[in-house]
C-alpha atoms as a PDB file:
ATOM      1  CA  UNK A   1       0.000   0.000   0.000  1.00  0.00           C
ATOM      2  CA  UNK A   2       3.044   2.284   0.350  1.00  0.00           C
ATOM      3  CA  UNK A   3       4.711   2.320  -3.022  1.00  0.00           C
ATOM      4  CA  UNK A   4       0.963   2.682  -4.221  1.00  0.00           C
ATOM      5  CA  UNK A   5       0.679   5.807  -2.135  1.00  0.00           C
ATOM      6  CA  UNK A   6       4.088   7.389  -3.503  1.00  0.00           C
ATOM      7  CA  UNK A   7       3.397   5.919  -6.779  1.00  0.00           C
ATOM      8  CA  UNK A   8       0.045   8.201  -6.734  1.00  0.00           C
ATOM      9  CA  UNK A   9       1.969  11.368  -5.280  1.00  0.00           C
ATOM     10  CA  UNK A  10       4.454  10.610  -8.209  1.00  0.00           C
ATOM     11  CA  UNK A  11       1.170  11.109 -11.266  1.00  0.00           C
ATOM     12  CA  UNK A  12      -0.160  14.053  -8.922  1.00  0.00           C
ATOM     13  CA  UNK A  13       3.014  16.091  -9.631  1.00  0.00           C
ATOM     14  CA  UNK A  14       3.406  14.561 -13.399  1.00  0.00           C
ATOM     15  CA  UNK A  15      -0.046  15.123 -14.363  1.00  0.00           C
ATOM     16  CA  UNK A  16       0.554  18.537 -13.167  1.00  0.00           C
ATOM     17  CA  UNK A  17       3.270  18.721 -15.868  1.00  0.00           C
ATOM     18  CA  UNK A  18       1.870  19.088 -18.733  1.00  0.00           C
ATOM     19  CA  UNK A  19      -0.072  22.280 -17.464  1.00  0.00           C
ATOM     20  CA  UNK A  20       3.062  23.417 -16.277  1.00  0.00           C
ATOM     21  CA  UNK A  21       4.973  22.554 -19.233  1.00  0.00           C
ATOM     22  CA  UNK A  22       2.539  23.901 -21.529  1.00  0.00           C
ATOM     23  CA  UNK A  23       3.085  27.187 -19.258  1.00  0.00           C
ATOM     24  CA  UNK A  24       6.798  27.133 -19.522  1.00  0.00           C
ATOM     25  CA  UNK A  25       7.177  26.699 -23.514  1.00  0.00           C
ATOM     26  CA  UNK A  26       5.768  29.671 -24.073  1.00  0.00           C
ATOM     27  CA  UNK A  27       8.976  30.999 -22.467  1.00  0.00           C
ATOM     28  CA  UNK A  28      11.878  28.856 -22.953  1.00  0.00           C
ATOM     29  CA  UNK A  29      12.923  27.241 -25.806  1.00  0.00           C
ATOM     30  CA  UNK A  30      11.812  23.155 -25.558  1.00  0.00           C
ATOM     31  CA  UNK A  31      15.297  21.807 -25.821  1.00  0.00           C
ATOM     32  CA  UNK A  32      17.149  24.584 -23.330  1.00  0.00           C
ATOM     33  CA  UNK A  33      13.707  24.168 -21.024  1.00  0.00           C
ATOM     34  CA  UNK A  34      14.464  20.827 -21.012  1.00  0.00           C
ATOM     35  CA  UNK A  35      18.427  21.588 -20.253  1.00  0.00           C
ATOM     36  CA  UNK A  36      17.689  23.758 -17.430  1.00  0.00           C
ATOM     37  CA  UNK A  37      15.304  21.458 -15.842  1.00  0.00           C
ATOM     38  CA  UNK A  38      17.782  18.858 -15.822  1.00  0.00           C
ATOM     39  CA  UNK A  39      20.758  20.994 -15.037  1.00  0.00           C
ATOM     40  CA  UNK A  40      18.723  21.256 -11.454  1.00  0.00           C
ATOM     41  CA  UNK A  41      17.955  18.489 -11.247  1.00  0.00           C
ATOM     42  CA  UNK A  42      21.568  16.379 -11.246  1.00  0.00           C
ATOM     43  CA  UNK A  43      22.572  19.045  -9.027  1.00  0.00           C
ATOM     44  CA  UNK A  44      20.044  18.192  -6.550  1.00  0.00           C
ATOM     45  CA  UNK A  45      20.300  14.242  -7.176  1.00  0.00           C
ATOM     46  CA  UNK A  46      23.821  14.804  -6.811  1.00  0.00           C
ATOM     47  CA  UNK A  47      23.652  16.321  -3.817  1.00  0.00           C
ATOM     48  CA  UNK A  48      20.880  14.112  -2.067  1.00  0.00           C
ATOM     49  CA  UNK A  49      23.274  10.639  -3.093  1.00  0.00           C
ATOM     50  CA  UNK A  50      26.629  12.088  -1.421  1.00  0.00           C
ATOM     51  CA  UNK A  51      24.512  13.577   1.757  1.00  0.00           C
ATOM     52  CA  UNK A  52      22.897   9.954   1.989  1.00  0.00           C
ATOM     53  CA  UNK A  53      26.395   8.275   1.072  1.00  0.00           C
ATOM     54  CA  UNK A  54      24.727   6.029  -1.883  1.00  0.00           C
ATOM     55  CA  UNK A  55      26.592   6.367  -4.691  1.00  0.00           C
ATOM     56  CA  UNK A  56      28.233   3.290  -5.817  1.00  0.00           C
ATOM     57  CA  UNK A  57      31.549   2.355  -8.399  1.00  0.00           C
ATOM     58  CA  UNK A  58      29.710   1.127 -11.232  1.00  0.00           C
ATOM     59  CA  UNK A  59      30.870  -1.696 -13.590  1.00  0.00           C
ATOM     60  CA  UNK A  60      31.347  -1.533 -16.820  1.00  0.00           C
ATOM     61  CA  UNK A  61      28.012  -3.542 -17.733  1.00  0.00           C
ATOM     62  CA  UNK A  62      26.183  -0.829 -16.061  1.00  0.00           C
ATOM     63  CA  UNK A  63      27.604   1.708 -18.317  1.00  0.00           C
ATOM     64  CA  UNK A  64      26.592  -0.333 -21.360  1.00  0.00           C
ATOM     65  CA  UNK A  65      22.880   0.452 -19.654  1.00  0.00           C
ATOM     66  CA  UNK A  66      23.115   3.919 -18.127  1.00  0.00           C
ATOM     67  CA  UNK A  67      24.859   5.077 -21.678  1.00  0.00           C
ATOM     68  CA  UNK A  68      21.462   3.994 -23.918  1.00  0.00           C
ATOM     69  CA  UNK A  69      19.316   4.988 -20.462  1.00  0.00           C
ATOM     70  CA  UNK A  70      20.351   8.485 -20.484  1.00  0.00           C
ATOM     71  CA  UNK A  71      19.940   9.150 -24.111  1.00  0.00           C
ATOM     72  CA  UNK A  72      16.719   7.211 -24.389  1.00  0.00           C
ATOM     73  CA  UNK A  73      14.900   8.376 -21.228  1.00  0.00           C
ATOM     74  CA  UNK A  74      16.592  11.821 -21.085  1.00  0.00           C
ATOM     75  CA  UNK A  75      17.665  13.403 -24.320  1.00  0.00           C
ATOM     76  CA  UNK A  76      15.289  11.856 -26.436  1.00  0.00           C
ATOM     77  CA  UNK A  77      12.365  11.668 -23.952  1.00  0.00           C
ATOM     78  CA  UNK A  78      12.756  15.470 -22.802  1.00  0.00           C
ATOM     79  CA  UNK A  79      13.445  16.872 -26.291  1.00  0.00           C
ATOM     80  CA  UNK A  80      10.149  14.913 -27.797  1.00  0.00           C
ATOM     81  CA  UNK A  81       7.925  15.992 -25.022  1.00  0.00           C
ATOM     82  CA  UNK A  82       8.728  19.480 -24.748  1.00  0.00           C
ATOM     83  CA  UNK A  83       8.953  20.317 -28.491  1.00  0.00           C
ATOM     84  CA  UNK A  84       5.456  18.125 -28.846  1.00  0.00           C
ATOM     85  CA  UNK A  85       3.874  20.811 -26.104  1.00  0.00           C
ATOM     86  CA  UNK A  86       4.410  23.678 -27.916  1.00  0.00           C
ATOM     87  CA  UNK A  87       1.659  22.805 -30.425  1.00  0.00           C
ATOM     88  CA  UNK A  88      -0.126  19.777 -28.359  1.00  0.00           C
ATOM     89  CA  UNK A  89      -2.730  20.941 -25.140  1.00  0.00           C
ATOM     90  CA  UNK A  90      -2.053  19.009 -21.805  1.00  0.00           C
ATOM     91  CA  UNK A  91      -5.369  16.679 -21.972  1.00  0.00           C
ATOM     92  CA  UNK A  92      -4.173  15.680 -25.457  1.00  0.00           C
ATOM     93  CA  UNK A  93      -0.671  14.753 -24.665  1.00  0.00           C
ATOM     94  CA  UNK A  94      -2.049  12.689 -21.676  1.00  0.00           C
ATOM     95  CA  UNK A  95      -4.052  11.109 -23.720  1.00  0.00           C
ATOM     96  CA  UNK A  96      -1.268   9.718 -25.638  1.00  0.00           C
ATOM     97  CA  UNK A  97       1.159   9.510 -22.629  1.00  0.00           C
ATOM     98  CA  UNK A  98      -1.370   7.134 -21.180  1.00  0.00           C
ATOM     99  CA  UNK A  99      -0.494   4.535 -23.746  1.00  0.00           C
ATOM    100  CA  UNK A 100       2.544   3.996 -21.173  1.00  0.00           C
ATOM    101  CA  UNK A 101       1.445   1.468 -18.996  1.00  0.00           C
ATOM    102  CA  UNK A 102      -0.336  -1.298 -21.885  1.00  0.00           C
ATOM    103  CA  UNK A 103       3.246  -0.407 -23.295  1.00  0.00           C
ATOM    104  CA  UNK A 104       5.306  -0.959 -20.173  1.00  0.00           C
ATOM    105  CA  UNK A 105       3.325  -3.903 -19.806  1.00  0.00           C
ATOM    106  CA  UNK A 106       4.149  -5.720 -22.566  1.00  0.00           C
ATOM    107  CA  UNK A 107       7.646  -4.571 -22.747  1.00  0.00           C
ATOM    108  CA  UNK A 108       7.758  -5.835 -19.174  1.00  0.00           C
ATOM    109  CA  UNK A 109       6.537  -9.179 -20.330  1.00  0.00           C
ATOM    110  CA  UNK A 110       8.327  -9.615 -22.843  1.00  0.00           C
ATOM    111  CA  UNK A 111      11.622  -8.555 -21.289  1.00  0.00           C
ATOM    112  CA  UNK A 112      11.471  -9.023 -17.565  1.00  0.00           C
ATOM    113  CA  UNK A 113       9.074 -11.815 -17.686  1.00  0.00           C
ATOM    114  CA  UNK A 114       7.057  -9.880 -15.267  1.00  0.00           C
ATOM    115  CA  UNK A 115       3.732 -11.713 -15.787  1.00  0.00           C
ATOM    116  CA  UNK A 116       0.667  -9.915 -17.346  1.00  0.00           C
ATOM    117  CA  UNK A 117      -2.305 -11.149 -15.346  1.00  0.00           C
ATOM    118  CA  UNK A 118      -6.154 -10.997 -16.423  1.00  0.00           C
ATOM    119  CA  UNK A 119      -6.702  -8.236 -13.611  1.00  0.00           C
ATOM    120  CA  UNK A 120      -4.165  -5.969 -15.210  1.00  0.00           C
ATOM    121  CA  UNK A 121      -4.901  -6.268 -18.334  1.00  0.00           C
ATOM    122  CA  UNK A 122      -8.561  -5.579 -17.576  1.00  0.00           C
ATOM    123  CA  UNK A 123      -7.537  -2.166 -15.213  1.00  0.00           C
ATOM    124  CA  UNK A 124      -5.776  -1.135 -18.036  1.00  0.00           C
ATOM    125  CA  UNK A 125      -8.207  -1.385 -20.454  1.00  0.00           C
ATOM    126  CA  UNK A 126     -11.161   0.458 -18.290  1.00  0.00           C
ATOM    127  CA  UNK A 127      -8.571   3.382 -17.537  1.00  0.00           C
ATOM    128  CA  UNK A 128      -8.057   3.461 -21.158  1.00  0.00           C
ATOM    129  CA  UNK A 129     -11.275   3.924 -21.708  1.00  0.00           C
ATOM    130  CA  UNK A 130     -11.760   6.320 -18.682  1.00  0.00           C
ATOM    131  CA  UNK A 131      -8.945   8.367 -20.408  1.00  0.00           C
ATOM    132  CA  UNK A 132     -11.055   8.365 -23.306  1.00  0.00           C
ATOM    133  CA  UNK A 133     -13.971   9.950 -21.968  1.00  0.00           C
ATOM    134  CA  UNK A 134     -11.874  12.856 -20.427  1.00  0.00           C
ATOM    135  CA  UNK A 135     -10.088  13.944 -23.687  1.00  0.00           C
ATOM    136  CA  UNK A 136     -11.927  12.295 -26.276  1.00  0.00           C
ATOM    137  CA  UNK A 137     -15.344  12.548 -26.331  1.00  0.00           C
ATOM    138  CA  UNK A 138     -17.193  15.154 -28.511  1.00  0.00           C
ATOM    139  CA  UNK A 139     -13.730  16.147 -30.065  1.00  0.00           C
ATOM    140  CA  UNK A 140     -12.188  15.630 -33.446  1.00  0.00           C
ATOM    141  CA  UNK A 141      -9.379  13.517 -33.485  1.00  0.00           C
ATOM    142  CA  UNK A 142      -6.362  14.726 -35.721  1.00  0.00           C
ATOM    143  CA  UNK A 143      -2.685  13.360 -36.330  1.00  0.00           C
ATOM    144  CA  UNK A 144      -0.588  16.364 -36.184  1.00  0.00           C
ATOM    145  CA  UNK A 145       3.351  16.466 -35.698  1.00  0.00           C
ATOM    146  CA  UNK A 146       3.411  17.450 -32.344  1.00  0.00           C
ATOM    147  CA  UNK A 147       1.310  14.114 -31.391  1.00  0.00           C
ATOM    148  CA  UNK A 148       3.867  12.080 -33.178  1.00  0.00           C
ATOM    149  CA  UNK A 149       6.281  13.916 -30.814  1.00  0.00           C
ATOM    150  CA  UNK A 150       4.587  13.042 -27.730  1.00  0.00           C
ATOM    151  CA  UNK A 151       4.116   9.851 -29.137  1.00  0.00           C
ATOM    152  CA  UNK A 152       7.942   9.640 -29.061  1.00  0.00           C
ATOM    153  CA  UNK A 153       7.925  10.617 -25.588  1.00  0.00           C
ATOM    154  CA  UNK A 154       5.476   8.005 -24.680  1.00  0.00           C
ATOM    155  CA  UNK A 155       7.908   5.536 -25.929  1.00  0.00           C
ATOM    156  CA  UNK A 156      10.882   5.896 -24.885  1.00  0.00           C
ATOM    157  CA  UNK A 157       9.573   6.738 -21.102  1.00  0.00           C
ATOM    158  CA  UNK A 158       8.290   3.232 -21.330  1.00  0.00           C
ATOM    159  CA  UNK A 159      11.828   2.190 -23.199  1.00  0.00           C
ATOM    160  CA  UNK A 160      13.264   3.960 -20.066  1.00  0.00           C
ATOM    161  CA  UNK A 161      11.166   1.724 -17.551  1.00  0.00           C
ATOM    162  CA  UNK A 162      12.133  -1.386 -18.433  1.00  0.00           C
ATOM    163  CA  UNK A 163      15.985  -0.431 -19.030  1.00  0.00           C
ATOM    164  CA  UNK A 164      15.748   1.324 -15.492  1.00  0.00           C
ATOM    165  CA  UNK A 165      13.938  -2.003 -14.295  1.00  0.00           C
ATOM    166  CA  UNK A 166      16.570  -4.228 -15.162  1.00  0.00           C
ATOM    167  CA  UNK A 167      19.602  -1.497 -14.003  1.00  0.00           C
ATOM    168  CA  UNK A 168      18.405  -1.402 -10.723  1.00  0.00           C
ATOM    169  CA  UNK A 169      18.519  -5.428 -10.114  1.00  0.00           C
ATOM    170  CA  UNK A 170      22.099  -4.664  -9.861  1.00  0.00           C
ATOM    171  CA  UNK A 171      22.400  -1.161  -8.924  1.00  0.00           C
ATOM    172  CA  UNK A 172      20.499   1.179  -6.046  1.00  0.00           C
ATOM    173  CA  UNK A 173      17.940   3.373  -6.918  1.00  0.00           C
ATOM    174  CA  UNK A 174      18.996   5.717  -6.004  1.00  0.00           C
ATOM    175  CA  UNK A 175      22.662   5.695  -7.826  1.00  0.00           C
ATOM    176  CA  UNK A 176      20.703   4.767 -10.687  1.00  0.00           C
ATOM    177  CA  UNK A 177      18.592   7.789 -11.353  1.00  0.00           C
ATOM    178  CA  UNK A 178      21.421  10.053 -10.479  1.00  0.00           C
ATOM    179  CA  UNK A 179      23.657   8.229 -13.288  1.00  0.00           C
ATOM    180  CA  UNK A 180      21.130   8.609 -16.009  1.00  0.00           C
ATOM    181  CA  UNK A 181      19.692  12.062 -15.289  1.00  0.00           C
ATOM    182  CA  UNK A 182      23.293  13.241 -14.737  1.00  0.00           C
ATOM    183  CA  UNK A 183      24.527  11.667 -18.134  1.00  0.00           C
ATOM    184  CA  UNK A 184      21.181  12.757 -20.103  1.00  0.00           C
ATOM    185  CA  UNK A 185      21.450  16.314 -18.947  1.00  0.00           C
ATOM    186  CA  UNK A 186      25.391  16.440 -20.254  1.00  0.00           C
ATOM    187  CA  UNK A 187      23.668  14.858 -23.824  1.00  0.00           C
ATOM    188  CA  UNK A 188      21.053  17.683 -23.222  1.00  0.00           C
ATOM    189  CA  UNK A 189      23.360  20.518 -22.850  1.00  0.00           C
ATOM    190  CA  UNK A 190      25.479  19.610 -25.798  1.00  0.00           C
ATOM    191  CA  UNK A 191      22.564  19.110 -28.145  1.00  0.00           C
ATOM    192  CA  UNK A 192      20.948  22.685 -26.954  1.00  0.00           C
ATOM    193  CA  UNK A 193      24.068  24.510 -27.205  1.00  0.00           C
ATOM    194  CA  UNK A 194      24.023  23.195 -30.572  1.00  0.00           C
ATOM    195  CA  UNK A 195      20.430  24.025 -31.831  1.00  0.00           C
ATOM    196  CA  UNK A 196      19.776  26.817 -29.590  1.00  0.00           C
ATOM    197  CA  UNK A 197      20.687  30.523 -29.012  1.00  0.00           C
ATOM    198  CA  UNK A 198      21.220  30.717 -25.188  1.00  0.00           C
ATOM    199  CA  UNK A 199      21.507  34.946 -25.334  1.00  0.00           C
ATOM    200  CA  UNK A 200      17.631  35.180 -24.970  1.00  0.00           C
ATOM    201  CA  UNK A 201      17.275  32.813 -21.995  1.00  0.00           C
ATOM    202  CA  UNK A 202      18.075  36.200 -19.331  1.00  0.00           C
ATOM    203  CA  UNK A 203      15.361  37.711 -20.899  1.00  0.00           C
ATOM    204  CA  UNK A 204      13.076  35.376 -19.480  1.00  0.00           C
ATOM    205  CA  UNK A 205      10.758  36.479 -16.299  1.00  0.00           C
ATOM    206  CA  UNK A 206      11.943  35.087 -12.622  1.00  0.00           C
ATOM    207  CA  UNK A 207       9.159  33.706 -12.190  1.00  0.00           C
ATOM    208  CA  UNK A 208       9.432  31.505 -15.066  1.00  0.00           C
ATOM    209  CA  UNK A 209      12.880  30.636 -13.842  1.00  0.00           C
ATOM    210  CA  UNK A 210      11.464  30.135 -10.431  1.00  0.00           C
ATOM    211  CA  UNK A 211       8.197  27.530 -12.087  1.00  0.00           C
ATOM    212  CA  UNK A 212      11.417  25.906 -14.162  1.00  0.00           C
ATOM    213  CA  UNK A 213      13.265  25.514 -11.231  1.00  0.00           C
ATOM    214  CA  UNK A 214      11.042  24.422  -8.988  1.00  0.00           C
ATOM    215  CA  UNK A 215       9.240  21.649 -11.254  1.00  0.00           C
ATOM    216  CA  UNK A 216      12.693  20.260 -11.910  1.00  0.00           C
ATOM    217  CA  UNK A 217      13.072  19.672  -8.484  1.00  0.00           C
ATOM    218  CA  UNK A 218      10.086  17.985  -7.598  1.00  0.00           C
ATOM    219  CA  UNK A 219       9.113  16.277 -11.230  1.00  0.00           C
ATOM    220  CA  UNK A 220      12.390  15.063 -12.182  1.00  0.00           C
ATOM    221  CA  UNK A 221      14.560  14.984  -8.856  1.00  0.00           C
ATOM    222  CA  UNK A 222      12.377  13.725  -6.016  1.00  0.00           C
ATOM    223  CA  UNK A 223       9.338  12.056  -8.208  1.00  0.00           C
ATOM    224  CA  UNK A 224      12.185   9.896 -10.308  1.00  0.00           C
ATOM    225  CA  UNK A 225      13.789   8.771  -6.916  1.00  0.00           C
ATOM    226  CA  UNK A 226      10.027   7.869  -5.592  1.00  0.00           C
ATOM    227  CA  UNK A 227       9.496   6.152  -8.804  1.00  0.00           C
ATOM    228  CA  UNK A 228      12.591   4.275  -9.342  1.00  0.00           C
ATOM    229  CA  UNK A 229      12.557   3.390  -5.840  1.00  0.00           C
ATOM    230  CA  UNK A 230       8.957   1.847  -6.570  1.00  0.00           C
ATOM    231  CA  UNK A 231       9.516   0.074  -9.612  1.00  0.00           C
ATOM    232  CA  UNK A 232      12.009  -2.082  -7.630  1.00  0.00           C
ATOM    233  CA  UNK A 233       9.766  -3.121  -5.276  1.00  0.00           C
ATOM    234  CA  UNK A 234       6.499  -3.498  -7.118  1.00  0.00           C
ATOM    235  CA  UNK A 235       7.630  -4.122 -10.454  1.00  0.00           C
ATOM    236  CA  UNK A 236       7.400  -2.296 -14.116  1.00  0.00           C
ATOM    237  CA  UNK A 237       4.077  -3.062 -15.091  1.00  0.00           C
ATOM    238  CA  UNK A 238       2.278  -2.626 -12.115  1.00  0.00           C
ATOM    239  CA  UNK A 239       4.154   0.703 -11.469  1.00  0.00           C
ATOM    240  CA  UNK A 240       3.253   2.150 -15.070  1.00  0.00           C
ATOM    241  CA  UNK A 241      -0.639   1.159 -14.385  1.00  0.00           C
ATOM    242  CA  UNK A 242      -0.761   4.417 -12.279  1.00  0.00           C
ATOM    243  CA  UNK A 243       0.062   6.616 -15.307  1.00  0.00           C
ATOM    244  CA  UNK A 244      -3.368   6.635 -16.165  1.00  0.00           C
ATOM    245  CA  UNK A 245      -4.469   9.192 -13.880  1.00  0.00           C
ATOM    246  CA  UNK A 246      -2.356  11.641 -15.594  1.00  0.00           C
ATOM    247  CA  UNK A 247      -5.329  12.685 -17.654  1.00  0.00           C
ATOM    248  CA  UNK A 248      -7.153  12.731 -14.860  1.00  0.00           C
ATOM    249  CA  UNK A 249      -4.960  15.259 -12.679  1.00  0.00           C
ATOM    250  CA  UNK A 250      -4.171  17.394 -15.976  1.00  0.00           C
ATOM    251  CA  UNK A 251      -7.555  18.212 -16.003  1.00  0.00           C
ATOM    252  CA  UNK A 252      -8.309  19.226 -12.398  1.00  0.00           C
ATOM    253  CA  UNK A 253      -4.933  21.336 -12.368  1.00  0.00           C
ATOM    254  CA  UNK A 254      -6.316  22.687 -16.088  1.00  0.00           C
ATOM    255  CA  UNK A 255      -9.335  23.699 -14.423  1.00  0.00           C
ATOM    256  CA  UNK A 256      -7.789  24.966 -11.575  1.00  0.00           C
ATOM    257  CA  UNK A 257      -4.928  27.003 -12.975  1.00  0.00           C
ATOM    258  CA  UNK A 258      -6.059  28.347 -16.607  1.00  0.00           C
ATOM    259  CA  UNK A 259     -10.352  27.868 -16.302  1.00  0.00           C
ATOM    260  CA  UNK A 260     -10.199  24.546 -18.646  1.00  0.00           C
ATOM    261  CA  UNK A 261     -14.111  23.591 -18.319  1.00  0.00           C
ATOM    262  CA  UNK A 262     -14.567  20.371 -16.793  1.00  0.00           C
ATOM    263  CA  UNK A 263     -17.848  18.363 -18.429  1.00  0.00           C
ATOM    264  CA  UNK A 264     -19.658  15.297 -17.336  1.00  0.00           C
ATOM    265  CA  UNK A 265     -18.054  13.367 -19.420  1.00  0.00           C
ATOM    266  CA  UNK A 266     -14.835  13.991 -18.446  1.00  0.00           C
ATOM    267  CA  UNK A 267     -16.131  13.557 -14.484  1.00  0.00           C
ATOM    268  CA  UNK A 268     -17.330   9.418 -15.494  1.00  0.00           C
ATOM    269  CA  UNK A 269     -14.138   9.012 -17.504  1.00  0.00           C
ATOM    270  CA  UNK A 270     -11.833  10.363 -14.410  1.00  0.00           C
ATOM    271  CA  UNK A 271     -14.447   7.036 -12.360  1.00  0.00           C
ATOM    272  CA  UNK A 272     -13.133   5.093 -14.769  1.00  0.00           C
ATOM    273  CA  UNK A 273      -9.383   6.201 -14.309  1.00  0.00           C
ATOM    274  CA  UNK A 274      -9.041   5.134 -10.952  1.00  0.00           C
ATOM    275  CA  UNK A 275     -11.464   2.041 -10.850  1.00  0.00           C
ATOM    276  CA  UNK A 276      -9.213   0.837 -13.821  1.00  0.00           C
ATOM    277  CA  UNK A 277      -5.935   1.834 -11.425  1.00  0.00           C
ATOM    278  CA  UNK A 278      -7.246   0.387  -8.609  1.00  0.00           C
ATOM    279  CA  UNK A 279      -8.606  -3.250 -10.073  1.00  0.00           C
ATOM    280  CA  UNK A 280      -4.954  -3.219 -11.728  1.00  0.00           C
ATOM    281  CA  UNK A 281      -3.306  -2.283  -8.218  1.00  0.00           C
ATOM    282  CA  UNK A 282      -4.798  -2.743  -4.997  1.00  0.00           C
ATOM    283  CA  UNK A 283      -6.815  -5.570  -6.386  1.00  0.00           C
ATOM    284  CA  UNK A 284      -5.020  -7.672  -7.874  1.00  0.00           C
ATOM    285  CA  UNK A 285      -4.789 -11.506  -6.991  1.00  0.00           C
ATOM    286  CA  UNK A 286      -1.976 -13.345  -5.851  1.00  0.00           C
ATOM    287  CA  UNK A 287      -1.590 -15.354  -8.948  1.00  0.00           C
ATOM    288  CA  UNK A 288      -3.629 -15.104 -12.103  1.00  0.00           C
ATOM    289  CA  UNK A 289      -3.646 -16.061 -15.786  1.00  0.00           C
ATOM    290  CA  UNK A 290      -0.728 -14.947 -17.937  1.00  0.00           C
ATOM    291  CA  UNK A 291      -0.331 -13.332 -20.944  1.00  0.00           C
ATOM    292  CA  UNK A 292       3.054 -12.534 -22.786  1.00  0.00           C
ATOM    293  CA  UNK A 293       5.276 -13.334 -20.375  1.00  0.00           C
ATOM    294  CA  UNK A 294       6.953 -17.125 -19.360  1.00  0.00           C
ATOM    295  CA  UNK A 295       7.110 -18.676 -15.615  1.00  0.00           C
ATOM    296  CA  UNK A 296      10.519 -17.391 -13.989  1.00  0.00           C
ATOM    297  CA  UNK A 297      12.314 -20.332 -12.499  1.00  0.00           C
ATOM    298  CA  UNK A 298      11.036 -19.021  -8.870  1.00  0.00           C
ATOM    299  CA  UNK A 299       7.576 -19.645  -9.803  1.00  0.00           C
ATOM    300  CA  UNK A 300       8.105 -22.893 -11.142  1.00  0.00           C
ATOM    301  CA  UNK A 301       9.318 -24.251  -7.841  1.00  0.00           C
ATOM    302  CA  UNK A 302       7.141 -22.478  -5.923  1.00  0.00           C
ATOM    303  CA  UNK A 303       3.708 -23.914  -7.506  1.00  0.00           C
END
């Protein structure tokens, strides 16, 4: 019931992203927004893994990992999501980002032979469908680029899952997410300096600095240690389940923040959300049917 408890304060402050994000493009550049943010954030994962003495010598088959994982989950990831909210709203790119977990899922299965049981299959099929009522309904659907880009994002988060998944069966959490973040910022810097002209970036407002600052902090820096912490003990798919409720928190912090009208629609579809979350979560059986994924060894011997 813990990790399910962080795991939800983790979507509240990502679900608040996108309506902060969406905020934040309009004065930053996507790829230096995104170099910023992460500048921050190492700094503060840094500092949190020498203060609590968990940093660890990694070996050189973690660096075959944490290379891929920084570009994948960090350059890439960042770069996709930030460029896809200048033209995409928040609801929208939820709406795609909430492809994650059926994604994880089968990644998971297919990689981690983490099993894929009846009951989370079915959650995540009734959140999808919750998620459809809150940003779908009564709404014409078009493919633009900016989807595509979020799209991307989608992706390679759920790329980043599974490669963070398997990292952390040999390294801490902790050490982990500092690694990556640190080694996708340096990729981030590089490939902004590159595309971007930095001169305009003291022209931007303090409080936009302050909003950058701050969401790096809590989005990127203590929500990926929560996260990655959780994943460990929980598991991948289970973990990316709770991504639904992004839609679902983008809209209350829409309404709440910028007057986004809420309709009824969007109300049963938010029901949906979290009964889909919680059959997925909270609910789930002990053992169960299995899709995608083989028997570890464990499981043989203990049935």
């Amino acid at each position: 019931m813990k990790s399910y408890v962080l795991l939800s304060v983790c979507i509240l402050f990502w679900g608040s992203n996108f309506v902060f994000g969406a905020i934040l493009v309009k004065q930053f550049s996507p790829m230096l927004l995104s170099a910023i943010r992460l500048t921050f954030t190492s700094f503060f994962l840094i500092g949190y893994a020498w203060f609590s003495k968990n940093s660890v010598r990694l070996q050189r088959a973690d660096w075959m990992l944490l290379i891929p994982l920084g570009f994948i989950g960090t350059l890439a990831n960042q770069t996709a999501f930030f460029t896809g909210m200048k033209t995409v709203d928040g609801t929208t790119a939820s709406l795609i980002l909430s492809l994650a977990p059926i994604t994880t899922a089968i990644l998971a299965s297919l990689f981690l032979r983490e099993p894929l049981t009846k009951r989370v299959a079915a959650g995540a099929i009734i959140a999808v469908l919750g998620v459809y009522c809150v940003v779908g309904i009564g709404k014409p659907f078009q493919i633009t680029a900016g989807m595509w880009l979020i799209f991307i994002a989608m992706l390679t988060f759920s790329v980043s899952i599974i490669m963070m998944r398997k990292l952390i069966e040999r390294v801490d959490p902790i050490s982990a997410t500092m690694y990556s973040t640190v080694i996708g910022c340096g990729m981030q810097i590089i490939a902004a300096s590159m595309v971007e002209q930095v001169s305009g970036i003291w022209r931007v407002p303090l409080w936009a600095w302050l909003l950058a600052i701050a969401t790096a902090l809590m989005m990127q820096g203590v929500c990926g240690l929560l996260w990655n912490r959780q994943i460990k003990e929980i598991g991948a798919a289970k973990a990316a389940i709770f991504l639904n409720l992004q839609p679902f928190v983008a809209m209350i912090v829409g309404f709440a923040l910028l007057g986004t009208p809420v309709t009824w629609p969007q109300i049963g579809g938010s029901v949906l959300i979290i009964f889909g979350v919680m059959v997925a979560t909270e609910m789930l059986p002990k053992r169960g049917t299995q899709f995608f994924a083989r028997p570890s060894k464990r499981e043989n011997v203990s049935s």
